[in-house]
C-alpha atoms as a PDB file:
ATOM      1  CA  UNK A   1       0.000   0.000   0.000  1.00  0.00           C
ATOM      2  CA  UNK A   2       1.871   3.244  -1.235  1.00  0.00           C
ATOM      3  CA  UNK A   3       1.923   6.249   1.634  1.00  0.00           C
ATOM      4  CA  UNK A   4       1.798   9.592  -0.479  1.00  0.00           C
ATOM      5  CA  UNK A   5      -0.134   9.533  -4.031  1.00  0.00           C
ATOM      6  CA  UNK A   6       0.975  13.089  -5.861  1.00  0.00           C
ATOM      7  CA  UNK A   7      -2.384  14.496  -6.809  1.00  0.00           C
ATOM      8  CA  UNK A   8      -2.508  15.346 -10.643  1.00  0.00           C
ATOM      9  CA  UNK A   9      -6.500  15.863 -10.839  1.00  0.00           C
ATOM     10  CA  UNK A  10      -8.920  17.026  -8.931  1.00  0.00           C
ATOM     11  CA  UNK A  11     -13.056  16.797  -9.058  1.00  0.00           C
ATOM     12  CA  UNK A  12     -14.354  20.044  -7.105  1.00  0.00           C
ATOM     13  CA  UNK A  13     -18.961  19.751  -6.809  1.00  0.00           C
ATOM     14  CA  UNK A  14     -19.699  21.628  -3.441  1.00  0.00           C
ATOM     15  CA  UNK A  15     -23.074  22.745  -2.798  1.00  0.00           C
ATOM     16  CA  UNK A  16     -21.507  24.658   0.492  1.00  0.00           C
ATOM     17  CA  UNK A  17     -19.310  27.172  -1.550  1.00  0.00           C
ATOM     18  CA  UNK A  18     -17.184  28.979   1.921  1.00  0.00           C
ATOM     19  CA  UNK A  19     -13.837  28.587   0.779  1.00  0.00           C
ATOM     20  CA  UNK A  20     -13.921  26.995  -2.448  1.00  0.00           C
ATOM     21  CA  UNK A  21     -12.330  29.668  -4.327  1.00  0.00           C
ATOM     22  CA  UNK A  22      -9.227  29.887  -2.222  1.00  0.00           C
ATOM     23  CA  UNK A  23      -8.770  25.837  -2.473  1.00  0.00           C
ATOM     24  CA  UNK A  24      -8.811  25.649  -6.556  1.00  0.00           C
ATOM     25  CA  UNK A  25      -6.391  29.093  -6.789  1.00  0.00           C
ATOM     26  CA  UNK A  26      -4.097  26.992  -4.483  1.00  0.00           C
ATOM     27  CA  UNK A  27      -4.798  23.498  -6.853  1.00  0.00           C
ATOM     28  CA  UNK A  28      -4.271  25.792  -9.915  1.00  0.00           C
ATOM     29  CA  UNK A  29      -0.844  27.192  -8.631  1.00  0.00           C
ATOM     30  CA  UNK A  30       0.064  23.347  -7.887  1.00  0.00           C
ATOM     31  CA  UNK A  31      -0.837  22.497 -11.227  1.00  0.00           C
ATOM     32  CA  UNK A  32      -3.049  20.125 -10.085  1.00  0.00           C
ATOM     33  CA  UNK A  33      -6.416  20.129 -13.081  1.00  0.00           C
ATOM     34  CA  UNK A  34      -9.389  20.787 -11.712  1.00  0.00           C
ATOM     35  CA  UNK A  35     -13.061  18.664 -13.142  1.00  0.00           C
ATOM     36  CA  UNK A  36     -16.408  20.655 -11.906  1.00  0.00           C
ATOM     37  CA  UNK A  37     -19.980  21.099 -12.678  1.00  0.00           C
ATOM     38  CA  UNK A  38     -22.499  23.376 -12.229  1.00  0.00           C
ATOM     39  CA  UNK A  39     -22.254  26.375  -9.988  1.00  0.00           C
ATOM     40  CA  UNK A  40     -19.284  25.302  -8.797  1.00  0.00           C
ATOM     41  CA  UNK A  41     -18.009  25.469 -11.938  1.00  0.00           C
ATOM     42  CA  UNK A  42     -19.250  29.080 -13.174  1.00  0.00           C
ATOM     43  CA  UNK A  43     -17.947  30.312  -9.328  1.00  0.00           C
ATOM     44  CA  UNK A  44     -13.928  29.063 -10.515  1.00  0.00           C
ATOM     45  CA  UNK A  45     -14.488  30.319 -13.772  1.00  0.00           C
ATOM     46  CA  UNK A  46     -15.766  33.594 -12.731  1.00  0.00           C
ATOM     47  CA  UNK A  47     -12.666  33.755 -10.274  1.00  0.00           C
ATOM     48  CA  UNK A  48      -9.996  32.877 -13.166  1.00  0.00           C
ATOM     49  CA  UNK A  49      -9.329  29.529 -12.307  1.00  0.00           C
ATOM     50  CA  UNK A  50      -9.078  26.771 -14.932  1.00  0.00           C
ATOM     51  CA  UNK A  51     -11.995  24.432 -14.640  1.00  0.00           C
ATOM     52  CA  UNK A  52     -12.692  21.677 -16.840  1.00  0.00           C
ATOM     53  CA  UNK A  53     -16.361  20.750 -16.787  1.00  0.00           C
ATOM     54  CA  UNK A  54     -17.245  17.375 -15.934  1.00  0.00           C
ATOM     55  CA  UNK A  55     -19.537  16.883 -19.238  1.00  0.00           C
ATOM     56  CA  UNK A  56     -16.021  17.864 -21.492  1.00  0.00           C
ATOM     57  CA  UNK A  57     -13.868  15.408 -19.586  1.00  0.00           C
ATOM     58  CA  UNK A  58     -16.720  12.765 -20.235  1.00  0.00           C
ATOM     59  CA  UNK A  59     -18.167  13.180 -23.785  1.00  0.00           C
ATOM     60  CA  UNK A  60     -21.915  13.432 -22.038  1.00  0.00           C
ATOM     61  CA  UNK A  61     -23.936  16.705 -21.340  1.00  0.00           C
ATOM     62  CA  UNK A  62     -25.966  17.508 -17.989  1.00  0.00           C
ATOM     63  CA  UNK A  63     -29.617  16.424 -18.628  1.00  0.00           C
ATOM     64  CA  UNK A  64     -32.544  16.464 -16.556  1.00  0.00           C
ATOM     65  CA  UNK A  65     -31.972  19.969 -14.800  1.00  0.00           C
ATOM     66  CA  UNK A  66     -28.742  18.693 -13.805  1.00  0.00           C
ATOM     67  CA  UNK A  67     -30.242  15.130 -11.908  1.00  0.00           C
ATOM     68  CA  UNK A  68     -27.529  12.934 -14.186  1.00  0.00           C
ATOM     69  CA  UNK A  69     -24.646  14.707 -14.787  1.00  0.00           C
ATOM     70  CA  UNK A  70     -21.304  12.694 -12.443  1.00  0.00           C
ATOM     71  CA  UNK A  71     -22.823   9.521 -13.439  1.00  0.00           C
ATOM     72  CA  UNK A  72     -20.588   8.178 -15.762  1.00  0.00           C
ATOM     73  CA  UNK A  73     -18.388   5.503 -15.916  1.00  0.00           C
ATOM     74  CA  UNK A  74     -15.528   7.637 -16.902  1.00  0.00           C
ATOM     75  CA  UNK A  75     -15.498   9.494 -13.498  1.00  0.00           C
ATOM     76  CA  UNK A  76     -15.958   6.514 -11.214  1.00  0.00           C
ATOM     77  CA  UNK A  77     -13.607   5.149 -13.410  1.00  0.00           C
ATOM     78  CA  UNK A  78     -11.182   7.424 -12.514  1.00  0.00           C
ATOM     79  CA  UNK A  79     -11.912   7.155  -8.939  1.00  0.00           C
ATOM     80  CA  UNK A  80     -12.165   3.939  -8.333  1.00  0.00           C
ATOM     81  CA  UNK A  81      -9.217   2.206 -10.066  1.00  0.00           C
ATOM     82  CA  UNK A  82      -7.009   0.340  -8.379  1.00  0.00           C
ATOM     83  CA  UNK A  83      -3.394   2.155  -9.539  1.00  0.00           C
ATOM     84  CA  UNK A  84      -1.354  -0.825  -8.891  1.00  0.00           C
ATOM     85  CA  UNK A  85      -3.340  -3.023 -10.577  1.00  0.00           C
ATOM     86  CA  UNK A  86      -1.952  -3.378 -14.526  1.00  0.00           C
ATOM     87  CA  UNK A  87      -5.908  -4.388 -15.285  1.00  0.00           C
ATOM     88  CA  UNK A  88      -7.166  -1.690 -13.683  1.00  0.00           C
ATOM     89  CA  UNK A  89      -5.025   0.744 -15.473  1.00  0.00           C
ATOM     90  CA  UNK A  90      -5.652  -0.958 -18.982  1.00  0.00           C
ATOM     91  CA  UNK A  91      -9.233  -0.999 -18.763  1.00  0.00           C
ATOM     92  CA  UNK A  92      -9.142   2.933 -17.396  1.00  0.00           C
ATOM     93  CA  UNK A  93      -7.423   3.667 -20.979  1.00  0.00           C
ATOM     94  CA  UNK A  94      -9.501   1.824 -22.792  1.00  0.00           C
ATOM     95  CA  UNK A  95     -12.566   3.500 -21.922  1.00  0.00           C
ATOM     96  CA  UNK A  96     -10.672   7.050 -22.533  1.00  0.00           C
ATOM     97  CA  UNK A  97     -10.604   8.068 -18.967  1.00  0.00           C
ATOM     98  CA  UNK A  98      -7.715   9.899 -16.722  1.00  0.00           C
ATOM     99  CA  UNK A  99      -7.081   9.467 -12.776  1.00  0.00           C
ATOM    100  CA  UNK A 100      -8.885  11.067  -9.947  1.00  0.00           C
ATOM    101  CA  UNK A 101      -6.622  11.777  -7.090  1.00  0.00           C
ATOM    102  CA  UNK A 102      -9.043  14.233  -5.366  1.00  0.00           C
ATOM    103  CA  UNK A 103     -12.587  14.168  -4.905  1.00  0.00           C
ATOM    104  CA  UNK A 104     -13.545  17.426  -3.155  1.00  0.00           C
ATOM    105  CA  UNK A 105     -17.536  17.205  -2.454  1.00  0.00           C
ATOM    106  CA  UNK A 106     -20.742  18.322   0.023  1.00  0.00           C
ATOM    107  CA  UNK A 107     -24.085  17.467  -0.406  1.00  0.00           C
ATOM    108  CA  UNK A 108     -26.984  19.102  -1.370  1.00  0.00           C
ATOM    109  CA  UNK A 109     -28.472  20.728   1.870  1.00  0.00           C
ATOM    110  CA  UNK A 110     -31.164  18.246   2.541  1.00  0.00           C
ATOM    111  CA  UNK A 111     -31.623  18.426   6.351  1.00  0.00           C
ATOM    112  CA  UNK A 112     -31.692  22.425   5.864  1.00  0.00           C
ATOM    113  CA  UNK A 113     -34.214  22.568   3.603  1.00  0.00           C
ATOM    114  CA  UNK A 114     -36.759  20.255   5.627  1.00  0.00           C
ATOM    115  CA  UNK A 115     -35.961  22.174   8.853  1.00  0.00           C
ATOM    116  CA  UNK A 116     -37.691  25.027   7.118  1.00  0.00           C
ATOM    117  CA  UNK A 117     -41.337  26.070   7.803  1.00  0.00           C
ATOM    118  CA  UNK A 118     -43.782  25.366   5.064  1.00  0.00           C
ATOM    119  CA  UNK A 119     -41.118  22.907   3.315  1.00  0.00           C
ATOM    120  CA  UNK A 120     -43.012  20.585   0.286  1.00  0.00           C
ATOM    121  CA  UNK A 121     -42.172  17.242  -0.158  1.00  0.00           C
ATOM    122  CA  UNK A 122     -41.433  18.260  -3.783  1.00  0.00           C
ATOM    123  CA  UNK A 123     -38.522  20.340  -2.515  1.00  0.00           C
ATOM    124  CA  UNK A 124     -37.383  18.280  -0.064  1.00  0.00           C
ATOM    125  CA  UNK A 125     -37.547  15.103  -3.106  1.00  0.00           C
ATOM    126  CA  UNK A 126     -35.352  17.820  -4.978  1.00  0.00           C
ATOM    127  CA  UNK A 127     -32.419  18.508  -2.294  1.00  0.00           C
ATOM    128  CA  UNK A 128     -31.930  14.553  -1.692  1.00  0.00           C
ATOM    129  CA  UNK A 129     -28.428  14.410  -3.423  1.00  0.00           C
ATOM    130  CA  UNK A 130     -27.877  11.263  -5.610  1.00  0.00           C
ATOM    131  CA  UNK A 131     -24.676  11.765  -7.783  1.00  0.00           C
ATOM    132  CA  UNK A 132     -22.261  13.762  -4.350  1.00  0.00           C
ATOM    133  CA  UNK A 133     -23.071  10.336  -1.742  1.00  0.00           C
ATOM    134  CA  UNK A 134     -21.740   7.870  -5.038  1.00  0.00           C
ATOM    135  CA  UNK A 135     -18.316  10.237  -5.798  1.00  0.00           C
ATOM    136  CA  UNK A 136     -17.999  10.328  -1.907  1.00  0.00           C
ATOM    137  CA  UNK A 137     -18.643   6.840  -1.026  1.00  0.00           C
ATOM    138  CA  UNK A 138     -16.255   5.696  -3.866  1.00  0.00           C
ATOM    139  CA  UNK A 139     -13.270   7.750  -3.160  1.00  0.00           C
ATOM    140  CA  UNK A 140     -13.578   6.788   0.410  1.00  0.00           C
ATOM    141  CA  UNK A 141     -13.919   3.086  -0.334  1.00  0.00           C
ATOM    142  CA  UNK A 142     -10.401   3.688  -2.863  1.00  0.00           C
ATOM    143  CA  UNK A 143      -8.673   5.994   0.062  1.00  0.00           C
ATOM    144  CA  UNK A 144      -5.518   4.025  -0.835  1.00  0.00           C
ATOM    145  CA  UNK A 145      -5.126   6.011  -3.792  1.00  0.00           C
ATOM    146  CA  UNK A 146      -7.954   8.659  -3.486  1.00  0.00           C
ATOM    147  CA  UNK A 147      -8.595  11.591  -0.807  1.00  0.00           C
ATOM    148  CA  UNK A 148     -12.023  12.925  -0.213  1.00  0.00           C
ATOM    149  CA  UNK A 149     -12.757  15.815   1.555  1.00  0.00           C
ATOM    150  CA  UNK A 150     -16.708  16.692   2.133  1.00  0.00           C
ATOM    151  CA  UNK A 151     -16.030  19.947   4.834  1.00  0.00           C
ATOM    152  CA  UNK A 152     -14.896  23.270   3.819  1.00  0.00           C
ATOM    153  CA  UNK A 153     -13.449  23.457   7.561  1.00  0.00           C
ATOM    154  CA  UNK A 154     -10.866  20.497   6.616  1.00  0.00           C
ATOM    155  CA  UNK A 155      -9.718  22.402   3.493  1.00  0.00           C
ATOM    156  CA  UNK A 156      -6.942  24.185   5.417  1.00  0.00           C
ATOM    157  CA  UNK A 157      -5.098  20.682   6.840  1.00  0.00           C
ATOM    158  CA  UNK A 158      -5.496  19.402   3.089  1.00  0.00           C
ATOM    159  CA  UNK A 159      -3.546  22.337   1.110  1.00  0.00           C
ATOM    160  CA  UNK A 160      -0.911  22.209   4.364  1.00  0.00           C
ATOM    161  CA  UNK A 161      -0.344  18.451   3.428  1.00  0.00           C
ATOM    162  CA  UNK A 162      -0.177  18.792  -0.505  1.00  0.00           C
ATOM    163  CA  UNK A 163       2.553  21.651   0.695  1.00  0.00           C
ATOM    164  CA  UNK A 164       4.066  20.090   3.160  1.00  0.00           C
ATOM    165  CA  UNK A 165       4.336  17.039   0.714  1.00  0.00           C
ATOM    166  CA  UNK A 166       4.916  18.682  -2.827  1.00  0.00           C
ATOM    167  CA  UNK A 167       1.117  18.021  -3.924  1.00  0.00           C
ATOM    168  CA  UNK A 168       0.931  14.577  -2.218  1.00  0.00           C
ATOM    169  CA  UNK A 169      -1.186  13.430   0.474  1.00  0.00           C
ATOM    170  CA  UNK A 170      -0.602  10.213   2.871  1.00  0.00           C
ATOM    171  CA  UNK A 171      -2.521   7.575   4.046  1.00  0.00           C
ATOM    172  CA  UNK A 172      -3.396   8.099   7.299  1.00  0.00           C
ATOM    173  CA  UNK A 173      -4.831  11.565   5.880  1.00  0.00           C
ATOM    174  CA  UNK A 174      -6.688   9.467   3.082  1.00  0.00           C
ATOM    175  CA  UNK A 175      -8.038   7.236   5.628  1.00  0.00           C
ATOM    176  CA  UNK A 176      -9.204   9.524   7.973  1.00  0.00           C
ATOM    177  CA  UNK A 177     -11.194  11.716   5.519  1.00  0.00           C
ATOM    178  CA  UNK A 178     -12.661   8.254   4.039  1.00  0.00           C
ATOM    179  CA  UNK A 179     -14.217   7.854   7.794  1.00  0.00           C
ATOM    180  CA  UNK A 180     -15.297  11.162   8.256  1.00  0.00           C
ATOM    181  CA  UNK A 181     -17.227  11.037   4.749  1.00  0.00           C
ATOM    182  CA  UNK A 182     -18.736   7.437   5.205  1.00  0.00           C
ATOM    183  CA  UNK A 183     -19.824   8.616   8.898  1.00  0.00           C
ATOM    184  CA  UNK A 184     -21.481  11.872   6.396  1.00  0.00           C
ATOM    185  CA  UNK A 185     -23.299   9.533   3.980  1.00  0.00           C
ATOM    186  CA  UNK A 186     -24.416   8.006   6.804  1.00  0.00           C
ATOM    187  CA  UNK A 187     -25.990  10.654   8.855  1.00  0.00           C
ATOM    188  CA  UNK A 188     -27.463  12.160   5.130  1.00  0.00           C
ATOM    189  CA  UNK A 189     -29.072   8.450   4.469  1.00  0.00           C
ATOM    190  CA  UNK A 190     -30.500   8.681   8.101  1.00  0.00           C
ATOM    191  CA  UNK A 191     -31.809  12.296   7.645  1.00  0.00           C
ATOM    192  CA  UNK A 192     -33.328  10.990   4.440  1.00  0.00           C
ATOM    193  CA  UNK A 193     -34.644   7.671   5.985  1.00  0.00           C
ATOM    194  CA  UNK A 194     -36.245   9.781   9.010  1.00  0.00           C
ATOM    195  CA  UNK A 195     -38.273  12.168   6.850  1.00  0.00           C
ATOM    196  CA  UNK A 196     -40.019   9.559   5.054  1.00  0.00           C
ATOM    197  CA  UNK A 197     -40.771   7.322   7.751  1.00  0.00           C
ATOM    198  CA  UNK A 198     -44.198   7.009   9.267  1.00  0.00           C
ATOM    199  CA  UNK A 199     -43.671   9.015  12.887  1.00  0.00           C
ATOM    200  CA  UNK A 200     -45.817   7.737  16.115  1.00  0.00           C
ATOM    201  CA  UNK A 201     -49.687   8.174  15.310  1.00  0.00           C
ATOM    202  CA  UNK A 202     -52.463   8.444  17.852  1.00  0.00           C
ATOM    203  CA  UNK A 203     -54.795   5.639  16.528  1.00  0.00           C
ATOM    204  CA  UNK A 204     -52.252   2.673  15.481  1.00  0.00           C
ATOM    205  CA  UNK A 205     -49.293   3.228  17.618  1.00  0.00           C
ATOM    206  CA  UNK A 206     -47.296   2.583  14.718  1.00  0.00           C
ATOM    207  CA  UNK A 207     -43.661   3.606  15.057  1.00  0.00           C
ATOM    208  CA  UNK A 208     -40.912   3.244  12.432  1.00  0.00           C
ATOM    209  CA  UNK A 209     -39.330   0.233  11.913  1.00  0.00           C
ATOM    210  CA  UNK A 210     -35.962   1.521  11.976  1.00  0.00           C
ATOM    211  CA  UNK A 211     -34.666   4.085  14.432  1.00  0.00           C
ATOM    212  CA  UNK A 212     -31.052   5.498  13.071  1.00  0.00           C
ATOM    213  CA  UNK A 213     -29.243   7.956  15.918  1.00  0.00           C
ATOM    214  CA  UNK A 214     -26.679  10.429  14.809  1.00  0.00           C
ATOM    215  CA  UNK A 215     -24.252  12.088  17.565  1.00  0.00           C
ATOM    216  CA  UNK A 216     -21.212  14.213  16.559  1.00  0.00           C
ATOM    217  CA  UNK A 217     -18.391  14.457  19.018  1.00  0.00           C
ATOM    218  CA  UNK A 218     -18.341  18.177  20.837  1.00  0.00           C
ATOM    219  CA  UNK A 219     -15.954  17.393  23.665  1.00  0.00           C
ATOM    220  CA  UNK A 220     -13.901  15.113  25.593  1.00  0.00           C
ATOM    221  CA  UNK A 221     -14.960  15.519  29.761  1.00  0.00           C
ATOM    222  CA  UNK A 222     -12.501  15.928  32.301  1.00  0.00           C
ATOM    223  CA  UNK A 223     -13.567  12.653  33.788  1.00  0.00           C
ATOM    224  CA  UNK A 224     -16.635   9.840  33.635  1.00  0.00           C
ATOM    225  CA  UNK A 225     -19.221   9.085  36.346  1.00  0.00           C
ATOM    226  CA  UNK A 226     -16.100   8.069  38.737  1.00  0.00           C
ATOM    227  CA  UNK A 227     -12.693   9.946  38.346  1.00  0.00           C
ATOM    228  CA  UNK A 228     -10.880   7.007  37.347  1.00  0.00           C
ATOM    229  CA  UNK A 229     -13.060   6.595  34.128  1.00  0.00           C
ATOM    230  CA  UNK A 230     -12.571   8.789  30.881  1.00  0.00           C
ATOM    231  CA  UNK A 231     -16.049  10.271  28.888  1.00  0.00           C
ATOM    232  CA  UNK A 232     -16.600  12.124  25.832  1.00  0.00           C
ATOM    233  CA  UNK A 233     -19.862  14.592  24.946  1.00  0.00           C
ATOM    234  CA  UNK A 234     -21.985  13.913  21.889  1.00  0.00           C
ATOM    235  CA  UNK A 235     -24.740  16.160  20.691  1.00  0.00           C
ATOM    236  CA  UNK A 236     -27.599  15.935  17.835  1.00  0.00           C
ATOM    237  CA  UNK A 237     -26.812  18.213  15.777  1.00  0.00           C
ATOM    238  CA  UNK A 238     -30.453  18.455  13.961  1.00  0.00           C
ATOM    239  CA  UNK A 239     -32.035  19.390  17.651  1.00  0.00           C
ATOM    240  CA  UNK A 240     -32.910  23.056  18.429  1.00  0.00           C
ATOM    241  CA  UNK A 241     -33.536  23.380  21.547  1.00  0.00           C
ATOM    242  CA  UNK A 242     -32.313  24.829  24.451  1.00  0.00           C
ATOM    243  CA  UNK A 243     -29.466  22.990  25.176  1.00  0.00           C
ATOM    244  CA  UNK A 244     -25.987  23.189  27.591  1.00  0.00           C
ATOM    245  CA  UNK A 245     -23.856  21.826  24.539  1.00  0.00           C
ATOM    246  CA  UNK A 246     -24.202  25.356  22.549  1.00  0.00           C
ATOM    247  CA  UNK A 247     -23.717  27.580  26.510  1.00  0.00           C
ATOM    248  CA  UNK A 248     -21.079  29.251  26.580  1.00  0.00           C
ATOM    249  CA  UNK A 249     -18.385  28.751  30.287  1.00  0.00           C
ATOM    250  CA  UNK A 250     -17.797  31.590  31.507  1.00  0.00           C
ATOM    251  CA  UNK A 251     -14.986  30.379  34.341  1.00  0.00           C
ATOM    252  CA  UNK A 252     -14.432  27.203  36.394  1.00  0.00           C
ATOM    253  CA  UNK A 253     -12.426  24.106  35.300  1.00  0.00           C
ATOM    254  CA  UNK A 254     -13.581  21.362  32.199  1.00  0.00           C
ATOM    255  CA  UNK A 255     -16.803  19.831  33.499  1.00  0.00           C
ATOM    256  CA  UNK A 256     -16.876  15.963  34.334  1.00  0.00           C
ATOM    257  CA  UNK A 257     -20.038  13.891  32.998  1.00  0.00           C
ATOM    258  CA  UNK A 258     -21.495  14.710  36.917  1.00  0.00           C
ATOM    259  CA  UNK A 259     -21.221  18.196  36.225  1.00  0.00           C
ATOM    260  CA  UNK A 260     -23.416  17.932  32.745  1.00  0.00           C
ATOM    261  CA  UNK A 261     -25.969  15.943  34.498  1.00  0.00           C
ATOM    262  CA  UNK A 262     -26.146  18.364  36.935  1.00  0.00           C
ATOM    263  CA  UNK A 263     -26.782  20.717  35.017  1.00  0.00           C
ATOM    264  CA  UNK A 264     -29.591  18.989  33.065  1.00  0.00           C
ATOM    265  CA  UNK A 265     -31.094  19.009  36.095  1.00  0.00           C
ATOM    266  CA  UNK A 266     -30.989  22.900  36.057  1.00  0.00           C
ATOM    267  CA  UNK A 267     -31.977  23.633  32.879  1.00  0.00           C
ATOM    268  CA  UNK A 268     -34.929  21.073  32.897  1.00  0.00           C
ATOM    269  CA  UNK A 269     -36.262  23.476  36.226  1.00  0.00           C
ATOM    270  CA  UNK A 270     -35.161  26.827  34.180  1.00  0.00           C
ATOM    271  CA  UNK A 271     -37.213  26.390  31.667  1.00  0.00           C
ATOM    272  CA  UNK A 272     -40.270  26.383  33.503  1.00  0.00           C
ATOM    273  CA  UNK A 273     -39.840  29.958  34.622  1.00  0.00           C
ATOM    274  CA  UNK A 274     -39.996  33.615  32.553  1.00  0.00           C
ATOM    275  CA  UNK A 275     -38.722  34.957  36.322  1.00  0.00           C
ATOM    276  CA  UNK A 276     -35.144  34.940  37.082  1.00  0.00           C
ATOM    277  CA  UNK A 277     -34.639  31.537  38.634  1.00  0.00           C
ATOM    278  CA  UNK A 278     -31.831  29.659  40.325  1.00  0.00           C
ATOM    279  CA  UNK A 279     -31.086  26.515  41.894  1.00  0.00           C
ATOM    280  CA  UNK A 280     -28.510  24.425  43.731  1.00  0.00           C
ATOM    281  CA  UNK A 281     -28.213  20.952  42.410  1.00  0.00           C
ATOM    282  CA  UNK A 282     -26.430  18.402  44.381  1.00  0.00           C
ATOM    283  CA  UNK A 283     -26.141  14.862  42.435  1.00  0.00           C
ATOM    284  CA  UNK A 284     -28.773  15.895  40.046  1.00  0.00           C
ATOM    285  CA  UNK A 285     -31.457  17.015  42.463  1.00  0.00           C
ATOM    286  CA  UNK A 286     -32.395  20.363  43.527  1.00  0.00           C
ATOM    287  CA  UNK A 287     -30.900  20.927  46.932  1.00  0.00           C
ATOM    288  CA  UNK A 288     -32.233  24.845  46.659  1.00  0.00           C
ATOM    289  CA  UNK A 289     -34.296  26.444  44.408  1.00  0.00           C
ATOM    290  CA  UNK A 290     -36.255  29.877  44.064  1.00  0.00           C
ATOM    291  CA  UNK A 291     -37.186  32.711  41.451  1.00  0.00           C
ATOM    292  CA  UNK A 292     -36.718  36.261  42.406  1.00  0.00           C
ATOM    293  CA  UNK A 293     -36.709  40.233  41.132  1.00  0.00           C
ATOM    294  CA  UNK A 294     -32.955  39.547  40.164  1.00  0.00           C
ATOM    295  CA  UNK A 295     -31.041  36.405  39.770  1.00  0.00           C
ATOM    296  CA  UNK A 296     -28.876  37.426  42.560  1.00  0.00           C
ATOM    297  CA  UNK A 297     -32.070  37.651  45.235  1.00  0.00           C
ATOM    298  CA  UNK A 298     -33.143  34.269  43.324  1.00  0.00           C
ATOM    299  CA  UNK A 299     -30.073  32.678  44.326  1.00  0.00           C
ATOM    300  CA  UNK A 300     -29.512  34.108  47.565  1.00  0.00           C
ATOM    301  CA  UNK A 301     -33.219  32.235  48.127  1.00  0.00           C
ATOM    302  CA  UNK A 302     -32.027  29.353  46.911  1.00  0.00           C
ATOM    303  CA  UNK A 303     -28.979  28.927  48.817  1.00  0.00           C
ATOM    304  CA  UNK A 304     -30.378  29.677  51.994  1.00  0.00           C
ATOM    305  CA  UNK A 305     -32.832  26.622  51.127  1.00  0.00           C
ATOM    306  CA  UNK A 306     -30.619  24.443  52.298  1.00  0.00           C
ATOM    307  CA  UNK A 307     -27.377  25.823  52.843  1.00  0.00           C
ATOM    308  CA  UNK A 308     -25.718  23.103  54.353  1.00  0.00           C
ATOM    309  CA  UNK A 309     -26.157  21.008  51.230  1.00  0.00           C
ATOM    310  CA  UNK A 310     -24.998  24.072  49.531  1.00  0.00           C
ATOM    311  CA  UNK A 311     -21.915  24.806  51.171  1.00  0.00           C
ATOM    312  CA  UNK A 312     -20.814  20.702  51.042  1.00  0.00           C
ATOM    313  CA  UNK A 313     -21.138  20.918  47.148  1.00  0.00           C
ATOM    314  CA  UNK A 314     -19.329  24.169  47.104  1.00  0.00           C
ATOM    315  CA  UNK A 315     -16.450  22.023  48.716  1.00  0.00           C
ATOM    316  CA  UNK A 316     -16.737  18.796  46.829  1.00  0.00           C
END
């Protein structure tokens, strides 16, 4: 298995566009050739940078409002042969296709546009991306010759490797962006799945079949339930709620899993109230708890609930 593959072409299809200028002006002054459709395509193009479009490099137009357009044999092709593989590489000439190093692809904001009011099924239907989750899952499943990177945030570590490594990237890079984009097909299938299915209803009961859970790592916690254990945080990133994993700490050390339950205690008893409100929590029950003109008065009540129990957790 061969470390660093030099990158000679590149497939750019974002429907998230932050940053995607900068990345193809740093491909182009690698003189690394860039394949793109669509608006990504008019965006390089309109920024000087040398795009081929993805119907030149394969001999067949965009049809259907641009449904079928990466669907071609020459692209997955050129993803998904095997380079040290002398059948591979015969049969990739022989249907007239080139190499694809780097497949550089998000998805067509599904989950966005059904958390919008009023949303139709029709438009939802239209933002379930079908051509982005088949470039994506290939490259990842050919990350011994193929990098694939699906977040604009990541584009920074890739153009310090191809630097770092004269245009190359290695394979612990590869393989960690083919994880990161099967765990995003994954989540997209889900979100898909989930909007379809039949929720709870009154009359039957019925629930779905399948249930499908998403989490995305925010933090590792200073310690678990016990201080010799180690914990991480994971939130849902579709829920909107009130919730302590978007608060902001003001002071104090890293919290411990304790602390967050704790504090879900709180928040559960804060959001009952329009007053000012505070409470003293002590193993995830209210030890103290009172509203009040201010929050200081509201928390002066609530110590002096129980201030013994206060002044032990203050300690612990």
């Amino acid at each position: 298995m061969k470390d660093r593959v030099k990158i000679k072409r590149a497939l750019i299809s974002v429907s998230d566009k932050n940053g995607v200028v900068e990345l193809g002006k740093k491909l182009d002054e690698m003189d690394i050739e860039i394949l793109s459709t669509g608006g990504t395509m008019k965006l390089l193009k309109k920024n000087k940078i040398p795009a081929i479009s993805v119907s030149t490099f394969t001999g067949f137009p965009e049809i259907m409002d641009g449904r079928v357009k990466t669907l071609h044999p020459k692209i997955y092709a050129g993803i998904l042969h095997r380079r040290g593989h002398p059948e591979d590489v015969e049969q990739l000439t022989h249907v007239d296709s080139k190499s694809i190093d780097l497949v550089v692809v998000n998805l067509y904001p599904f989950k966005e546009t059904i958390a919008k009011a009023g949303v139709t099924e029709e438009e939802a239907v239209e933002n379930i991306d079908i051509g982005g989750p088949t470039m994506i899952r290939a490259a990842a499943k050919n990350f011994e010759s193929v990098a694939v990177v699906i977040d604009p945030s990541d584009y920074d570590e890739l153009l310090s490797k191809l630097e770092a490594m004269n245009g190359a990237t290695d394979l612990a890079f590869r393989k960690s962006c083919s994880a990161k984009a099967f765990a995003v097909t994954a989540d997209y299938d889900t979100a898909i799945s989930g909007y379809f299915s039949p929720s709870k209803s009154a009359v039957t009961g019925a629930f779905s079949r399948e249930l499908n859970l998403h989490y995305a790592h925010k933090m590792d916690l200073r310690y678990g339930e016990n201080p010799h254990q180690t914990a991480a945080l994971y939130e849902d990133p579709a829920y909107n709620s009130p919730t302590l994993l978007r608060a902001q700490i003001l002071a104090g050390k890293e919290l411990s899993y304790n602390n967050f339950n704790d504090l879900e205690s709180c928040l559960d008893m804060i959001l009952e109230f329009a007053e000012p409100f505070a409470c003293v929590v002590k193993h995830t029950n209210p030890c103290g708890a009172a509203i009040g003109k201010t929050l200081a008065e509201a928390y002066k009540a609530a110590y002096e609930s129980d201030p013994l129990s206060a002044t032990v957790l203050s300690l612990e």
